[in-house]
C-alpha atoms as a PDB file:
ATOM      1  CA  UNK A   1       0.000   0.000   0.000  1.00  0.00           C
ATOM      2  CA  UNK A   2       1.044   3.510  -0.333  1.00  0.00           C
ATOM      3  CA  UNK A   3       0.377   5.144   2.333  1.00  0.00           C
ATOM      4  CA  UNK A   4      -1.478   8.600   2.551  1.00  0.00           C
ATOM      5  CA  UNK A   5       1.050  10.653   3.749  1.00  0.00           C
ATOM      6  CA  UNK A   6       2.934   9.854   0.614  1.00  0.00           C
ATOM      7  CA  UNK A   7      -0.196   9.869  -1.845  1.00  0.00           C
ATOM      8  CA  UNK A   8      -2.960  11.877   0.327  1.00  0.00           C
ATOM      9  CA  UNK A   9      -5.223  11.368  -2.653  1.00  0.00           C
ATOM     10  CA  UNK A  10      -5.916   7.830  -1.860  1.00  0.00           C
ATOM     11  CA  UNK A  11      -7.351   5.247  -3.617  1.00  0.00           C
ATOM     12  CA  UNK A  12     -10.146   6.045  -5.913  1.00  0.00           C
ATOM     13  CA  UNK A  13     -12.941   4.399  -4.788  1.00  0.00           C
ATOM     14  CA  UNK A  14     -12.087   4.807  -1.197  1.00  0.00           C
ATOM     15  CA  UNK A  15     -10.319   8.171  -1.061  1.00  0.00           C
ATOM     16  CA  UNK A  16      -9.654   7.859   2.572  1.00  0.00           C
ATOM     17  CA  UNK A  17      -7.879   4.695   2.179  1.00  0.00           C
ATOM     18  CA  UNK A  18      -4.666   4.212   1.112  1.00  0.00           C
ATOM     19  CA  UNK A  19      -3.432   3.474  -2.363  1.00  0.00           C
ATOM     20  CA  UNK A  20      -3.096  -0.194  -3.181  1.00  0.00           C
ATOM     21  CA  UNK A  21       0.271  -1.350  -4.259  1.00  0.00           C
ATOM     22  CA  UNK A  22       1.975  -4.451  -3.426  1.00  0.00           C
ATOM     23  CA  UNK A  23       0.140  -7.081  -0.734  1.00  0.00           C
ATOM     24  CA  UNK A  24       0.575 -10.151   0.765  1.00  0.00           C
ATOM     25  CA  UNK A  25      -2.369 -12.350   1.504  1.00  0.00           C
ATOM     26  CA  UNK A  26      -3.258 -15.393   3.294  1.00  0.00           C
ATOM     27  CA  UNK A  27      -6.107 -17.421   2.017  1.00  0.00           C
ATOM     28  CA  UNK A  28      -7.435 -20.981   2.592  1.00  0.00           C
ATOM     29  CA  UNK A  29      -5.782 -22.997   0.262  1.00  0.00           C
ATOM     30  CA  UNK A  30      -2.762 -20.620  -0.812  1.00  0.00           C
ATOM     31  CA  UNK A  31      -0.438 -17.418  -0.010  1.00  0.00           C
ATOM     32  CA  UNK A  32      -1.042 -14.793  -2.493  1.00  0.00           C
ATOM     33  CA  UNK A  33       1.298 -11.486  -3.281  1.00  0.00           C
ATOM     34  CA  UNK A  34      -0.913  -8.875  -5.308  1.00  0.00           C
ATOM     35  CA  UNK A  35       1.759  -6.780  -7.001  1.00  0.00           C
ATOM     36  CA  UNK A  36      -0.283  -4.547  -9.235  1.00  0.00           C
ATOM     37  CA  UNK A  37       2.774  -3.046 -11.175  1.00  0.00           C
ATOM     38  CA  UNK A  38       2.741  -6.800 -12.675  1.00  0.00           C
ATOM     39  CA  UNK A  39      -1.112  -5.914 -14.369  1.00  0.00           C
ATOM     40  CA  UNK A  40       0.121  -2.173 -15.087  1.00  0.00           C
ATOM     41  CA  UNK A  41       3.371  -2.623 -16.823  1.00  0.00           C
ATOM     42  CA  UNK A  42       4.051  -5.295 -19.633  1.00  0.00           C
ATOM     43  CA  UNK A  43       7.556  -5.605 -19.756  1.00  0.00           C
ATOM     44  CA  UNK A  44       7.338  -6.421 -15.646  1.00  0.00           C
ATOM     45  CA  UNK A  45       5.044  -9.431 -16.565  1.00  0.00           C
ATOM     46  CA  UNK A  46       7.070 -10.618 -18.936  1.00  0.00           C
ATOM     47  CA  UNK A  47      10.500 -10.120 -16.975  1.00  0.00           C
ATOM     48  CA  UNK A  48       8.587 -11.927 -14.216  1.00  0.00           C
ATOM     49  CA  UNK A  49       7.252 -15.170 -16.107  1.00  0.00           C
ATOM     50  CA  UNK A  50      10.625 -15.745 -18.111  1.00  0.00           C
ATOM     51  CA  UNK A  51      13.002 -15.291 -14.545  1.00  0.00           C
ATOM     52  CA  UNK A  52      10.375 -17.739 -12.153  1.00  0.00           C
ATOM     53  CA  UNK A  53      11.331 -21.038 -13.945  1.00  0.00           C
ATOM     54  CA  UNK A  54      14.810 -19.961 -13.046  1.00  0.00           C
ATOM     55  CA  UNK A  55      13.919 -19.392  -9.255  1.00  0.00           C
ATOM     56  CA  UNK A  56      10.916 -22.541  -9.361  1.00  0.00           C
ATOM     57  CA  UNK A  57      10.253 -26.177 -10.027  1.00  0.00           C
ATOM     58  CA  UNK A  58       6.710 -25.310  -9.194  1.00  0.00           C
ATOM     59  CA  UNK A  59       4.193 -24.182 -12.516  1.00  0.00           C
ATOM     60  CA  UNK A  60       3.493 -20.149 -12.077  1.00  0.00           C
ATOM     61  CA  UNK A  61      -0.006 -19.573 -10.656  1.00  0.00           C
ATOM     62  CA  UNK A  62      -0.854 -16.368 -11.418  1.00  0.00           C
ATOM     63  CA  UNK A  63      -4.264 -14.296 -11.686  1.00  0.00           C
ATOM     64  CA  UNK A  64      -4.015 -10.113 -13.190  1.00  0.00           C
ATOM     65  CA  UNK A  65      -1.691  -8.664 -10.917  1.00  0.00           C
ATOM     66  CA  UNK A  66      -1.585 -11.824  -8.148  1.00  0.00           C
ATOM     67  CA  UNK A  67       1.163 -14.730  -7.494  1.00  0.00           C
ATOM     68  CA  UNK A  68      -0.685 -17.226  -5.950  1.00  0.00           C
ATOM     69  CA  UNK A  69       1.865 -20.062  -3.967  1.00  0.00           C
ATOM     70  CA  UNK A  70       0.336 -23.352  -2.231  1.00  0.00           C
ATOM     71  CA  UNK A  71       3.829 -24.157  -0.093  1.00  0.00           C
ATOM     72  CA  UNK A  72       5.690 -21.928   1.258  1.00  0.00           C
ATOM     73  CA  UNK A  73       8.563 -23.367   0.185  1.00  0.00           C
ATOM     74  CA  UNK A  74       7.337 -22.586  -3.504  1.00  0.00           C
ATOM     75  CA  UNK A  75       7.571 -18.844  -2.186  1.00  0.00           C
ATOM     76  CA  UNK A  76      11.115 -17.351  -4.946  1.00  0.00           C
ATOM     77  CA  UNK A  77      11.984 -14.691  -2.138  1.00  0.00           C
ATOM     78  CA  UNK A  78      14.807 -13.990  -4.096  1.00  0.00           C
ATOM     79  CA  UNK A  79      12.941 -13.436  -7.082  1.00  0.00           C
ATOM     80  CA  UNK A  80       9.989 -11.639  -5.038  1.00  0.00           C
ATOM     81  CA  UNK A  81      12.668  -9.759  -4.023  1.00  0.00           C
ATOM     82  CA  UNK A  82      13.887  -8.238  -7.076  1.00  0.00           C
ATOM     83  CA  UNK A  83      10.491  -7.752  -8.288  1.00  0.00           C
ATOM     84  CA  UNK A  84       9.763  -5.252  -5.387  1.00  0.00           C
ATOM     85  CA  UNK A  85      12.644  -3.642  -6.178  1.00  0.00           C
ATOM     86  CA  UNK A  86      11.906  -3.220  -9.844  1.00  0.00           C
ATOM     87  CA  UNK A  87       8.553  -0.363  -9.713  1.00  0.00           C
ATOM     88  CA  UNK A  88       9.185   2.178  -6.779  1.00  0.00           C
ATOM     89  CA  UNK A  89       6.070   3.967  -4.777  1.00  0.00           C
ATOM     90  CA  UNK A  90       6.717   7.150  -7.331  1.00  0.00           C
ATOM     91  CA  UNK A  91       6.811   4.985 -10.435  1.00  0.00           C
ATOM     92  CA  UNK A  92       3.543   3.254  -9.433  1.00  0.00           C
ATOM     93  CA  UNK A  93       1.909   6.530  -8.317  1.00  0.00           C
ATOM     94  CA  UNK A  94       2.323   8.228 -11.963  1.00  0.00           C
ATOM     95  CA  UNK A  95       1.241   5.479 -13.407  1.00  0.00           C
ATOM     96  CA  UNK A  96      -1.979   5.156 -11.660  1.00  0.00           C
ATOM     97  CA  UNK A  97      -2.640   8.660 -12.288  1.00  0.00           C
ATOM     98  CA  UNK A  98      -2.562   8.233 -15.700  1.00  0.00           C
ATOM     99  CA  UNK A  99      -4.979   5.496 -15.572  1.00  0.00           C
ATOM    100  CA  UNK A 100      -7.288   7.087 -12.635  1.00  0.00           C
ATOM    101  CA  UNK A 101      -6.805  11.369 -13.891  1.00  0.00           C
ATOM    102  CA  UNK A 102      -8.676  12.897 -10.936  1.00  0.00           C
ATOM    103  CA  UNK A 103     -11.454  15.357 -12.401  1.00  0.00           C
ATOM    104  CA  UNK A 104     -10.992  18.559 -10.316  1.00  0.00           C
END
């Protein structure tokens, strides 16, 4: 999430919330990591699919902008890792405002 103090505009729907981003999830039957610069920018999801064979014997289970994992030790925190590092809070920000342009 990005927090408000960094993007006081907040989320769309829910101004007075803050500004999804990257998550982590627990759900019944899986752990889930909602990285939403992997539905925004192309060239991240296809960096991503081609370098997770390299980190994984498991098959990629993914949704829009989720990683869904059933172990935890399917979890690539190494790749994970560099894929946080690849979109920063800025990077993310301009790009949902050119998706969401406020109406003032």
């Amino acid at each position: 999430m990005i927090s408000l103090q960094l993007y006081p505009a907040g989320y769309h729907c829910t101004t007075q919330q803050a500004l999804p981003f990257i998550n982590i999830g627990s759900q019944k039957n899986f752990i889930v990591i909602h990285h939403l610069g992997l539905y925004a920018f192309t060239d991240l999801l296809e960096w991503f699919q081609a370098e997770y064979p390299k980190y994984s014997k498991y098959k990629l289970d993914m949704g829009k902008g989720c990683v869904r994992f059933k172990k935890l030790d399917a979890i690539p925190y190494e790749l994970i890792a560099e894929l946080i590092k690849k979109v920063t809070p800025q990077q993310w920000i301009e790009q949902y405002e050119k998706v969401y342009k406020r109406k003032g």
